[in-house]
Protein backbone atom coordinates (compact mmCIF):
# COMPACT_ATOMS: atom_id res chain seq x y z
CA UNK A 1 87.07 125.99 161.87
CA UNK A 2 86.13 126.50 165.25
CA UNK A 3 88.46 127.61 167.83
CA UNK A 4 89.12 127.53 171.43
CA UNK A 5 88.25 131.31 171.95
CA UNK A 6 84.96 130.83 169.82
CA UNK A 7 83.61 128.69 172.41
CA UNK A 8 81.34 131.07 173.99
CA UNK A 9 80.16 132.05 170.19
CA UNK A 10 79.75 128.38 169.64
CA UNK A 11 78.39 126.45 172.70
CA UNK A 12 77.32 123.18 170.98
CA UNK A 13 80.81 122.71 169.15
CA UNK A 14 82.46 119.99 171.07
CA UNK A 15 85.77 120.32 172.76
CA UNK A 16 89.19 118.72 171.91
CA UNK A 17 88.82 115.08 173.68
CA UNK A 18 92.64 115.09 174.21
CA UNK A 19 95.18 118.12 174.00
CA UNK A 20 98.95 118.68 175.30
CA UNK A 21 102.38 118.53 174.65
CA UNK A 22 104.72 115.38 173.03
CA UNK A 23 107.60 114.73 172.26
CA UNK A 24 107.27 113.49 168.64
CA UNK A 25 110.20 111.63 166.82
CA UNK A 26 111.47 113.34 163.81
CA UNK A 27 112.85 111.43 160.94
CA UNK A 28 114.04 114.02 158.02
CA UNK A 29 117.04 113.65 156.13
CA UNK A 30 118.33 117.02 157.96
CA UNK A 31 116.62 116.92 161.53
CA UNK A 32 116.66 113.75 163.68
CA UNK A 33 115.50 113.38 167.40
CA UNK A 34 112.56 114.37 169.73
CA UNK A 35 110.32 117.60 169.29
CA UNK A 36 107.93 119.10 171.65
CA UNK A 37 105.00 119.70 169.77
CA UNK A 38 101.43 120.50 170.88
CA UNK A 39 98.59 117.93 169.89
CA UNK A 40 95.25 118.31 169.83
CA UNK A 41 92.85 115.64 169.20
CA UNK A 42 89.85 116.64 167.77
CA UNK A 43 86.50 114.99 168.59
CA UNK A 44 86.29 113.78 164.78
CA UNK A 45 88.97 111.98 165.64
CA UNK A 46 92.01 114.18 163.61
CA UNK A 47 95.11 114.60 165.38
CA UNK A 48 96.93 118.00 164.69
CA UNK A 49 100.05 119.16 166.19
CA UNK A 50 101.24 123.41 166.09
CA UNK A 51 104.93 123.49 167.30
CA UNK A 52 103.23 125.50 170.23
CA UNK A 53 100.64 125.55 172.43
CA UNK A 54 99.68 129.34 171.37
CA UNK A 55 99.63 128.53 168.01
CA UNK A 56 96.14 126.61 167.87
CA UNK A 57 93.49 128.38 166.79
CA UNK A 58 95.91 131.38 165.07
CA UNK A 59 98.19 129.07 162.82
CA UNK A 60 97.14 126.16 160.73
CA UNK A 61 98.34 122.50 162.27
CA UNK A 62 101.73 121.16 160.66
CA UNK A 63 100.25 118.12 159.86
CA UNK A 64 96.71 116.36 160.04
CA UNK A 65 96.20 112.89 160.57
CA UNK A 66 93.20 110.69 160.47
CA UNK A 67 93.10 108.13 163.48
CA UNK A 68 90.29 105.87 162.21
CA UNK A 69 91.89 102.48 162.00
CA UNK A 70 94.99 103.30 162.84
CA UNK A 71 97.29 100.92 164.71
CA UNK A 72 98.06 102.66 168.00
CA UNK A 73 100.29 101.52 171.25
CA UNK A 74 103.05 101.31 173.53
CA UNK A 75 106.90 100.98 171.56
CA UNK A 76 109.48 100.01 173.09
CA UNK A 77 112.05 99.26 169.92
CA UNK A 78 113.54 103.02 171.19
CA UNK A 79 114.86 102.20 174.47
CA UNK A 80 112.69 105.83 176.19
CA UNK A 81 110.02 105.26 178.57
CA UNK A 82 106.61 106.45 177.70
CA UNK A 83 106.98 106.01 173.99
CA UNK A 84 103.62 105.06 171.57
CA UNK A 85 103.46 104.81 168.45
CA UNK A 86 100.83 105.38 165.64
CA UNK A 87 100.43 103.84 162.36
CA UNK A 88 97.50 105.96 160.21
CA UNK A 89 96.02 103.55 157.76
CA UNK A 90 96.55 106.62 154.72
CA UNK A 91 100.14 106.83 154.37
CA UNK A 92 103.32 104.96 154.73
CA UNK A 93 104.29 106.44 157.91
CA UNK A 94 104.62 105.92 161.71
CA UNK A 95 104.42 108.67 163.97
CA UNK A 96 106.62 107.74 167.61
CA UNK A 97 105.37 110.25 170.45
CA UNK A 98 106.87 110.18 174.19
CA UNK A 99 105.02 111.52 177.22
CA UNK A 100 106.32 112.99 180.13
CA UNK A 101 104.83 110.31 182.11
CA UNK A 102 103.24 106.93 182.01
CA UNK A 103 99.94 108.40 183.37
CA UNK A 104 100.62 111.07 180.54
CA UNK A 105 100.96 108.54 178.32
CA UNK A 106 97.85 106.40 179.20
CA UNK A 107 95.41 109.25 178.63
CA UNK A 108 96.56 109.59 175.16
CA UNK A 109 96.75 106.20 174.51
CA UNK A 110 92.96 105.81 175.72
CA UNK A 111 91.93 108.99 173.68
CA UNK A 112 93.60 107.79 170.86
CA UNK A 113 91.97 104.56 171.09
CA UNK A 114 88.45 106.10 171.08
CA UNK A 115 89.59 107.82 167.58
CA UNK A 116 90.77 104.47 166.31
CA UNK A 117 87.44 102.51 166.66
CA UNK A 118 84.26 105.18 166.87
């Protein structure tokens, strides 16, 4: 795996095409609520979150999720402002992000969207 601080080692290895913090909805039988997390969506189109931003690149993601063909877009079944949603096909789950912002949440959205349908 290629990291950030590998770039100059590795010029031709394409950047993220979407990276940043969200909020992402957590569902366990112990924890419920929002979680800042830092995503990174690779240009392969793999979304990976690290619970921080320092941790790409030294830790391995929490969790790895193919986008292709995933359902993707605005929710508003939570009552919060800039909350999407994901559906992967693979799996039985749906992941709920929010965004600081609506313009926040656009760019994701649009990223995401190239990762659904390459």
């Amino acid at each position: 795996m290629v990291v950030g601080s590998d770039i100059s080692r590795y010029p031709n290895t394409p950047r993220p095409t979407c990276r940043g913090y969200l909020h992402k909805r957590t569902q366990s039988a112990i924890l419920k609520g929002w979680r800042k997390r830092w995503f990174v969506l690779k240009h392969n189109g793999y979304l990976q979150y690290y619970k921080h931003k320092k941790d790409e690149g030294k830790c391995r993601p929490l969790e790895v999720t193919k986008l292709e063909g995933a359902e993707i877009g605005v929710d508003t079944s939570l009552g919060k402002p800039f909350v999407f949603k994901c559906v992967p096909q693979s799996g039985n789950r749906i992941f709920y992000f929010c965004a600081t912002s609506n313009q926040e949440m656009k760019r994701w959205l649009e990223a995401m969207d190239k990762a659904v349908h390459p």
